[in-house]
N, C-alpha and C. Protein backbone atom coordinates (compact mmCIF):
# COMPACT_ATOMS: atom_id res chain seq x y z
N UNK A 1 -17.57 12.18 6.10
CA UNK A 1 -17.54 11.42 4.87
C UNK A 1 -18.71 10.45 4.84
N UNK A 2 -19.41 10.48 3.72
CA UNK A 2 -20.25 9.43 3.45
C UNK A 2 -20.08 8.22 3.56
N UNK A 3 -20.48 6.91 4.09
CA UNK A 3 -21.00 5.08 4.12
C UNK A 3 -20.55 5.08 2.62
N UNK A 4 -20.74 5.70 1.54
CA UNK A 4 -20.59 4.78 -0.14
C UNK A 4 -19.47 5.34 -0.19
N UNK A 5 -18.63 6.19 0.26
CA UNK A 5 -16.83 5.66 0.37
C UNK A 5 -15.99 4.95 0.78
N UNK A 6 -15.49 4.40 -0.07
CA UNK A 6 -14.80 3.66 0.12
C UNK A 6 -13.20 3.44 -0.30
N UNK A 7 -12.55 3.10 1.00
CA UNK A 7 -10.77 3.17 0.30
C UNK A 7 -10.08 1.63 0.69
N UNK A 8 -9.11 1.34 -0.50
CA UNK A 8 -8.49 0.05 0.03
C UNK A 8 -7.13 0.86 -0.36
N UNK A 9 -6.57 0.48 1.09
CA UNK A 9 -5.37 0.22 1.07
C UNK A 9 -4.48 -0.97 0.43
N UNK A 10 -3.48 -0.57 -0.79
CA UNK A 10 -3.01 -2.16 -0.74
C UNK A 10 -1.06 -2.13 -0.83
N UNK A 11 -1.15 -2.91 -0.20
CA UNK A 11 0.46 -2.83 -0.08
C UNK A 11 0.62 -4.62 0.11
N UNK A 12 2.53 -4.44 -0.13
CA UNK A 12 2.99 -5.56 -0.48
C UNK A 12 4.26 -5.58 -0.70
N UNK A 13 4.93 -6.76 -0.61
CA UNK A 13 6.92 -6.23 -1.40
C UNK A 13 6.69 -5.93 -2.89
N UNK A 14 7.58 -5.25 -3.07
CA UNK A 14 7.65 -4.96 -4.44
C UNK A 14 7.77 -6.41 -5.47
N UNK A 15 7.27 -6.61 -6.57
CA UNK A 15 6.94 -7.86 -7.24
C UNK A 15 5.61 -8.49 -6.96
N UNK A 16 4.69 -8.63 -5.89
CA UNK A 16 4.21 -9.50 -5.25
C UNK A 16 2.83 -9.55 -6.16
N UNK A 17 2.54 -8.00 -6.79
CA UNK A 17 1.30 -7.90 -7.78
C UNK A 17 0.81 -6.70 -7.20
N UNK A 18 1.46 -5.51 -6.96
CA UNK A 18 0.67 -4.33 -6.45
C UNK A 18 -0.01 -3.63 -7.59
N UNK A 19 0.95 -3.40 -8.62
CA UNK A 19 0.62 -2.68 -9.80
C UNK A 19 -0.81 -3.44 -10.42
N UNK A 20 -0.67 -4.39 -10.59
CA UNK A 20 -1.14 -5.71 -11.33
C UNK A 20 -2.73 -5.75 -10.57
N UNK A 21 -2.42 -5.68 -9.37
CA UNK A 21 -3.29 -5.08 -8.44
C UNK A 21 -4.71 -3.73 -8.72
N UNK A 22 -3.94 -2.56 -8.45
CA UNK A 22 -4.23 -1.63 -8.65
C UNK A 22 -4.71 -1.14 -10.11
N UNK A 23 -4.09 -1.98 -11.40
CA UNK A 23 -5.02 -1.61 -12.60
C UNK A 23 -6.35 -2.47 -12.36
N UNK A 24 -6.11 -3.66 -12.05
CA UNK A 24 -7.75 -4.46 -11.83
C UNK A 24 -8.46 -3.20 -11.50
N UNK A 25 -8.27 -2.53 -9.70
CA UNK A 25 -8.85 -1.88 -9.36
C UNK A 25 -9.19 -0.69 -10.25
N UNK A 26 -8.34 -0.22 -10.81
CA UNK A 26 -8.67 1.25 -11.89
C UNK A 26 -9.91 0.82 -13.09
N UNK A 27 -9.92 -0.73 -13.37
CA UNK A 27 -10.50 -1.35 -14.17
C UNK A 27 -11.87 -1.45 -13.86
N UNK A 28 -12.46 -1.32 -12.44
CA UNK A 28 -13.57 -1.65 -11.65
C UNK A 28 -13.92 -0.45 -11.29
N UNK A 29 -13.40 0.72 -11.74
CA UNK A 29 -13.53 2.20 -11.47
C UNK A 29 -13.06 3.42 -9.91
N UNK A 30 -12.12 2.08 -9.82
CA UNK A 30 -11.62 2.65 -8.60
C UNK A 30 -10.55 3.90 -9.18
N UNK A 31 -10.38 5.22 -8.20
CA UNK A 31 -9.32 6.03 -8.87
C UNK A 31 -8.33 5.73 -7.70
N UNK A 32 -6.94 5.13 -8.35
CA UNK A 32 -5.94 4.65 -8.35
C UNK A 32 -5.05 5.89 -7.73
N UNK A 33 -3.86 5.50 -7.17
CA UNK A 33 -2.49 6.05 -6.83
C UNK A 33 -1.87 5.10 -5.94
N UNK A 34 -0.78 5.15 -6.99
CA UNK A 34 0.74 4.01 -6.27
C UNK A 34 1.74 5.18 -5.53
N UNK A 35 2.57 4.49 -4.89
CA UNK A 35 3.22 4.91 -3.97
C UNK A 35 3.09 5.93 -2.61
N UNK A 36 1.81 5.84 -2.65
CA UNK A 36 1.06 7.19 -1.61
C UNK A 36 1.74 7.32 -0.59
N UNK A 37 2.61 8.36 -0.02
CA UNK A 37 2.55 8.98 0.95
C UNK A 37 1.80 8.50 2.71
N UNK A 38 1.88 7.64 3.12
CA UNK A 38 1.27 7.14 4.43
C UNK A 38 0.57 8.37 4.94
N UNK A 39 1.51 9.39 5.34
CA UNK A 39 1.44 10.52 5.92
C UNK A 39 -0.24 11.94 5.39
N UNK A 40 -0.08 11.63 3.97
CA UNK A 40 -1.08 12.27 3.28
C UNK A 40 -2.43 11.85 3.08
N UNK A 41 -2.62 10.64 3.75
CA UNK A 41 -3.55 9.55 3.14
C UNK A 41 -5.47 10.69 3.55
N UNK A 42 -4.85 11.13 4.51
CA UNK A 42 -6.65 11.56 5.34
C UNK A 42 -6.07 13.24 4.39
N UNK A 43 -5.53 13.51 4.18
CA UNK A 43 -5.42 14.91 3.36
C UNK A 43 -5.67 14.95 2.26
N UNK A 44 -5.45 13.71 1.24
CA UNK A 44 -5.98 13.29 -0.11
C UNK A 44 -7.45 12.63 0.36
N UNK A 45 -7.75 11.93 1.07
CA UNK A 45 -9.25 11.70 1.27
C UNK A 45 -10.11 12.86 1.58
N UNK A 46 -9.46 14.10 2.47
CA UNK A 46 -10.41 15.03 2.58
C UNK A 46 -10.27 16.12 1.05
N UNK A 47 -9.32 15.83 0.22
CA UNK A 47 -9.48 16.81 -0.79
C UNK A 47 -10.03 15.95 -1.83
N UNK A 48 -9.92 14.25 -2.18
CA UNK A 48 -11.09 14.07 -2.60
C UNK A 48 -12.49 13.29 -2.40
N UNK A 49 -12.46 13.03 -1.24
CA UNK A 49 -14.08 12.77 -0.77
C UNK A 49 -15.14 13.82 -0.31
N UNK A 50 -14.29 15.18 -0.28
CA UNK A 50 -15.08 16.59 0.21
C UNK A 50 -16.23 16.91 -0.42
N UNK A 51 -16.70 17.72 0.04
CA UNK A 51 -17.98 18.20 -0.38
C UNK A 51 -18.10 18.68 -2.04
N UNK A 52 -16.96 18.85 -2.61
CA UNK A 52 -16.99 19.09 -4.14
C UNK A 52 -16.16 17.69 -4.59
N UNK A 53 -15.95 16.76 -4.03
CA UNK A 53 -15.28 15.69 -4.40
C UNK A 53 -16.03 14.55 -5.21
N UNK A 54 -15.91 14.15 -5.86
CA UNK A 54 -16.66 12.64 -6.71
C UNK A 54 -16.01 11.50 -6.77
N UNK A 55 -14.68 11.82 -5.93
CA UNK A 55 -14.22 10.15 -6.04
C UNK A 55 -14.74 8.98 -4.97
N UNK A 56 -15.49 8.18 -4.82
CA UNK A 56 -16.14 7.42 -4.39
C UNK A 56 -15.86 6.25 -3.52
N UNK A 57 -14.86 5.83 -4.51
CA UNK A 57 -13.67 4.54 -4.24
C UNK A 57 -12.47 5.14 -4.72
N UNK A 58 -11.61 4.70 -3.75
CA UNK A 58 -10.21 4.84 -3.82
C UNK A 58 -9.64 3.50 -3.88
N UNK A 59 -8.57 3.72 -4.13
CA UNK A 59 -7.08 2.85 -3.61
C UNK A 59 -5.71 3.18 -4.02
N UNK A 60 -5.26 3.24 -2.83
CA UNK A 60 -3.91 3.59 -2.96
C UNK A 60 -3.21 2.79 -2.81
N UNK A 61 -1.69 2.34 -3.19
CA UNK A 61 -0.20 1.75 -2.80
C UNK A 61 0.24 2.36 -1.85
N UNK A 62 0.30 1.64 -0.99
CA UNK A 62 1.52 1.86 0.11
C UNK A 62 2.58 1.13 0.08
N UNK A 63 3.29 0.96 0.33
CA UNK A 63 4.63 0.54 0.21
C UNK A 63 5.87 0.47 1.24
N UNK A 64 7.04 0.33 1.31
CA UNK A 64 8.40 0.24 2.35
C UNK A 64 8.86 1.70 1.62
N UNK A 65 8.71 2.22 0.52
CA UNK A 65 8.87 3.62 0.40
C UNK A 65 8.93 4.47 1.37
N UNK A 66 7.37 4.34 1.83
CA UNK A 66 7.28 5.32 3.48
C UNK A 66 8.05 5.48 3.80
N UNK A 67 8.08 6.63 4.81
CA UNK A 67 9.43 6.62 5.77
C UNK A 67 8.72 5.35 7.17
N UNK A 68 9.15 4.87 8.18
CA UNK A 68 9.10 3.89 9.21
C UNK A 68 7.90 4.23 9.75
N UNK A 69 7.91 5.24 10.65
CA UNK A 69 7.21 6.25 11.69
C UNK A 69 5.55 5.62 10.99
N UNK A 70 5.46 6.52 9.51
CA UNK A 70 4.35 6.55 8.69
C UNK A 70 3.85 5.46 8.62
N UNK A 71 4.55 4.02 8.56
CA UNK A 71 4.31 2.43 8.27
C UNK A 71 3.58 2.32 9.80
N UNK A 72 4.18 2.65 10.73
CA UNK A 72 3.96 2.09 11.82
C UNK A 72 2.08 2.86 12.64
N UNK A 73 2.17 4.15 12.21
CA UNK A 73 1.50 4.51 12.36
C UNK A 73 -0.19 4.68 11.54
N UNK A 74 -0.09 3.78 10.44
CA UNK A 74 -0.78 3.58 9.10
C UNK A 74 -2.35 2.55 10.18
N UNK A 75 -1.85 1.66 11.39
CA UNK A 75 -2.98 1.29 11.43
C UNK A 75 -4.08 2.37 12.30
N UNK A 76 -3.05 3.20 13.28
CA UNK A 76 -3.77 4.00 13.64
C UNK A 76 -4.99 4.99 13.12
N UNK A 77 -4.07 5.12 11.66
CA UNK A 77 -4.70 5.90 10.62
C UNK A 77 -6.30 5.41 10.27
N UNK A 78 -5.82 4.40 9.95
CA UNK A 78 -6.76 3.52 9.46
C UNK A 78 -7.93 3.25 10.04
N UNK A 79 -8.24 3.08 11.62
CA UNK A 79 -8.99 2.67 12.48
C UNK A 79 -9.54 4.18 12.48
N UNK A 80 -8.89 5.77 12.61
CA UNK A 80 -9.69 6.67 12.62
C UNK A 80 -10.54 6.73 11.15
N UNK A 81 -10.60 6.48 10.14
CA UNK A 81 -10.66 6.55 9.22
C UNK A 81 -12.49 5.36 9.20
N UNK A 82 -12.12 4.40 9.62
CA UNK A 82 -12.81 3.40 9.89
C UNK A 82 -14.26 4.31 10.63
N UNK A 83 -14.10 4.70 12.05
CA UNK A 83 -14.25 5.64 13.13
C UNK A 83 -15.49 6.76 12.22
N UNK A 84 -14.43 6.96 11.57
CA UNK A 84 -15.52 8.55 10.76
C UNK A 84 -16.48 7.61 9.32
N UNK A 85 -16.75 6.76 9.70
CA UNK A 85 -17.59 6.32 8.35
C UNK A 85 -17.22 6.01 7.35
N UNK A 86 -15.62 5.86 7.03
CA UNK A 86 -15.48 5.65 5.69
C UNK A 86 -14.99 4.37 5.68
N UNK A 87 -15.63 3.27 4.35
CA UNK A 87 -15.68 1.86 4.64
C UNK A 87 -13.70 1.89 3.97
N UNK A 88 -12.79 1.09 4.91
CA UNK A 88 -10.82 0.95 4.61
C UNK A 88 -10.76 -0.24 4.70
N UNK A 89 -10.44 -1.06 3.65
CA UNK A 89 -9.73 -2.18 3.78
C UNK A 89 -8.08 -2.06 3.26
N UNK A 90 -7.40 -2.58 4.32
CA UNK A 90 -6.07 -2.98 4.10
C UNK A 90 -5.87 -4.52 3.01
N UNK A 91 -5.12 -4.42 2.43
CA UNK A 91 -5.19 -5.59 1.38
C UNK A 91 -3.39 -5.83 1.63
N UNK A 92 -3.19 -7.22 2.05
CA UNK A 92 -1.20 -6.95 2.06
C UNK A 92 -1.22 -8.23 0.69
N UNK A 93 -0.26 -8.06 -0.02
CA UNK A 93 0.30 -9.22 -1.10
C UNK A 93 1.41 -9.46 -0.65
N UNK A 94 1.50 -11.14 -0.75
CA UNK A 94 2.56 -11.58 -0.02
C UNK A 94 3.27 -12.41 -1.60
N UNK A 95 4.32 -12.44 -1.57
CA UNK A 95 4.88 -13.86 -2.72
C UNK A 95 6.18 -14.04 -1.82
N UNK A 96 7.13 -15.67 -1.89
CA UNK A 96 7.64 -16.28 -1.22
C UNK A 96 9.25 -15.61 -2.11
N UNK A 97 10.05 -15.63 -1.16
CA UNK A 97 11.48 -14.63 -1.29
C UNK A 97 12.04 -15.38 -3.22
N UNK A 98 11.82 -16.92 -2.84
CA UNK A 98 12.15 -17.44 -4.27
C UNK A 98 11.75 -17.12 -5.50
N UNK A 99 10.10 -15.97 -5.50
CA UNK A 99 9.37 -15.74 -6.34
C UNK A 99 9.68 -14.13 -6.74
N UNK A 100 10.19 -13.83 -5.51
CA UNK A 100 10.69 -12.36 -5.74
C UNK A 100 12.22 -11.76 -6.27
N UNK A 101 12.94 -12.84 -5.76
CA UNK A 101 14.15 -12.63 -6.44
C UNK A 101 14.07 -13.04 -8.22
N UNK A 102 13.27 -14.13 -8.48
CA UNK A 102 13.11 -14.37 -9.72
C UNK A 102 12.44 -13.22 -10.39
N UNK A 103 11.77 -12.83 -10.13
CA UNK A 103 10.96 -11.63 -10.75
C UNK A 103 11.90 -10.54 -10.95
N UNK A 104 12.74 -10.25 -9.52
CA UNK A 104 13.75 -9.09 -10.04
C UNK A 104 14.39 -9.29 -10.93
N UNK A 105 15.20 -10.47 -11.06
CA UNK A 105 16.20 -10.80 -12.06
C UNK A 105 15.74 -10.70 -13.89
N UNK A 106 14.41 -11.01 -14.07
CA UNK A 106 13.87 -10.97 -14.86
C UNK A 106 13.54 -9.80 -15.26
N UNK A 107 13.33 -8.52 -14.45
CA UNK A 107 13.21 -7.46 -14.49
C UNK A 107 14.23 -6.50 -14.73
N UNK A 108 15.26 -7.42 -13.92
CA UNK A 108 16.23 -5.97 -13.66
C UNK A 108 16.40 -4.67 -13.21
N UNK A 109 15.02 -4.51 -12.24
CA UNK A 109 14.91 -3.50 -11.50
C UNK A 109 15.73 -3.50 -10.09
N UNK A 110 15.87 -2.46 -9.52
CA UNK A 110 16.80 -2.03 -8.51
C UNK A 110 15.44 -1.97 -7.16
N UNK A 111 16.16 -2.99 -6.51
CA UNK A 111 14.70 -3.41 -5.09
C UNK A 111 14.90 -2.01 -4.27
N UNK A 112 13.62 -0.72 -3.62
CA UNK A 112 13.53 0.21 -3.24
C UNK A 112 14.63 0.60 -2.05
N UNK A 113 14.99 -1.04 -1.38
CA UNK A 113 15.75 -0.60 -0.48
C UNK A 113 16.81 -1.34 -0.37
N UNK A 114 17.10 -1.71 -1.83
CA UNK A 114 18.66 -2.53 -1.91
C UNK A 114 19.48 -1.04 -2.21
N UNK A 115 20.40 -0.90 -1.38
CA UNK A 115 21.85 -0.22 -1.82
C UNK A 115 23.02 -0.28 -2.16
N UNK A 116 24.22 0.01 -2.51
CA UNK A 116 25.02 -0.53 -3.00
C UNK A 116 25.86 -1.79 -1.94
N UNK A 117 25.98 -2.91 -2.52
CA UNK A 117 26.93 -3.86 -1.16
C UNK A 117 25.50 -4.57 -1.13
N UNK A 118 24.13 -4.11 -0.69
CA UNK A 118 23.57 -5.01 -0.11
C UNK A 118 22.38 -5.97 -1.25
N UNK A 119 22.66 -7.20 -0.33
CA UNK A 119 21.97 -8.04 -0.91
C UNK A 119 20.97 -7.98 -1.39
N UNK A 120 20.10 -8.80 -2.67
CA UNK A 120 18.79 -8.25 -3.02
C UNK A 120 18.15 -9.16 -1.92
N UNK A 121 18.63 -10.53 -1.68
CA UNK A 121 17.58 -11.42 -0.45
C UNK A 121 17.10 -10.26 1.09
N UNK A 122 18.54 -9.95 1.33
CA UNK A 122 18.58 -8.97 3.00
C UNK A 122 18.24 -7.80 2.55
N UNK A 123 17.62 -7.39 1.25
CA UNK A 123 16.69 -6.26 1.06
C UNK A 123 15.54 -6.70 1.77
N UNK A 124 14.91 -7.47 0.62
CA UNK A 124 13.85 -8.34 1.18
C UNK A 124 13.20 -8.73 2.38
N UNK A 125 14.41 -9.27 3.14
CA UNK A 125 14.08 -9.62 4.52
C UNK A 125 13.74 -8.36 5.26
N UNK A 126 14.65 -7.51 5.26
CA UNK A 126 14.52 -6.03 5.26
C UNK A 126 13.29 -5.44 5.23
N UNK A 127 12.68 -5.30 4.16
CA UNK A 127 11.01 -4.85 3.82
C UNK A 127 10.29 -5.63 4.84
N UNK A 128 10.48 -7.14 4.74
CA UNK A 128 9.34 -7.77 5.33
C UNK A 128 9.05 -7.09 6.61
N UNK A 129 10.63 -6.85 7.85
CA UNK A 129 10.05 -6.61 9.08
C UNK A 129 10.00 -5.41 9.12
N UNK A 130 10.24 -4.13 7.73
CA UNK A 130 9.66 -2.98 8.06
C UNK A 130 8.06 -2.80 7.44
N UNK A 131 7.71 -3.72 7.11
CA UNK A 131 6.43 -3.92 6.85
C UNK A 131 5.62 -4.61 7.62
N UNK A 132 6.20 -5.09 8.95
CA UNK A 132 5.34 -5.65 9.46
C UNK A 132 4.29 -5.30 10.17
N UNK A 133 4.09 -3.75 10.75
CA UNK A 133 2.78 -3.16 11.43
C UNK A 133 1.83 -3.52 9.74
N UNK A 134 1.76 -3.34 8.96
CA UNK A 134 0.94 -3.09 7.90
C UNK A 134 0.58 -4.87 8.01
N UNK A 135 1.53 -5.07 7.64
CA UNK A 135 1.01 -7.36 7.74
C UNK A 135 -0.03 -7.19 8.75
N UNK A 136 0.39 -7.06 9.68
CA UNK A 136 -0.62 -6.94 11.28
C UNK A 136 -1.63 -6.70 11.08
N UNK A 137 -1.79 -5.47 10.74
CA UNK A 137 -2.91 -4.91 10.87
C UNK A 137 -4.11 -5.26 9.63
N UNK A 138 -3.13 -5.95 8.42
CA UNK A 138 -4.30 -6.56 7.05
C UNK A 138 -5.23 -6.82 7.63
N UNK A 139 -6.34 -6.80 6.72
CA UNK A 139 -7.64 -7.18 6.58
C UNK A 139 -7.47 -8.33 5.90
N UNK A 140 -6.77 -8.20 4.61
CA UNK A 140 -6.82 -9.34 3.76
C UNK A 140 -5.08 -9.56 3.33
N UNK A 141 -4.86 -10.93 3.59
CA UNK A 141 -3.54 -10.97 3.05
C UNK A 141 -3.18 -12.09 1.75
């Protein structure tokens, strides 16, 4: 892969500004995708940074979607990725639990890994420490 590729990773709890995020980026001509797959990330870079490819800049969403394994293994990813020339920044968005429960409520959306019985806060808390290899490993938080 070519030095003028470039991918940002950006992830975050849900609310925090991923979306909000990621149109800026679509806005600056980055080609966009939310919820990516951890697992697919170097399989979508090699189908579009390849030799018939034109996407230039990326960025994808990552998310607590992932399955665990994929979260945990994302910095590994990343550092090979780094390794072969292609410029990766990790980007994490953080907002404080008081800012996120308000947002849900206002929303009325169903938090990715609240289930029935459980709390929307001990969702939350939840994400944070299955998100924490990705916190770690930010570039930018």
């Amino acid at each position: 892969m070519s030095e003028q590729h470039r991918l940002i990773i950006l992830s975050g709890l849900p609310g925090s500004g991923k979306s909000v995020a990621l149109h800026a980026l679509e806005d600056l001509g980055y080609y966009c995708i939310d919820n990516m797959p951890a697992a697919l990330l170097k399989a979508l870079l090699a189908e579009l940074t390849g030799r018939d490819g034109n996407a230039h800049r990326l960025a994808v969403g990552v998310d607590a979607r992932n399955r665990p394994a994929h979260l945990e293994s994302l910095p590994a990813v990343i550092r090979d990725l780094n390794e072969s020339g292609l410029q990766t920044d990790l980007v994490f968005l953080q907002a404080s639990d008081d800012v996120l429960l308000k947002r849900y409520g206002e929303t009325r959306r169903r938090h990715p890994l609240a289930s029935t019985g459980t709390q929307l806060r001990a969702a939350i808390a939840s994400e944070r420490d299955l998100l924490g290899p990705v916190i770690n490993a930010a570039d930018l938080i």
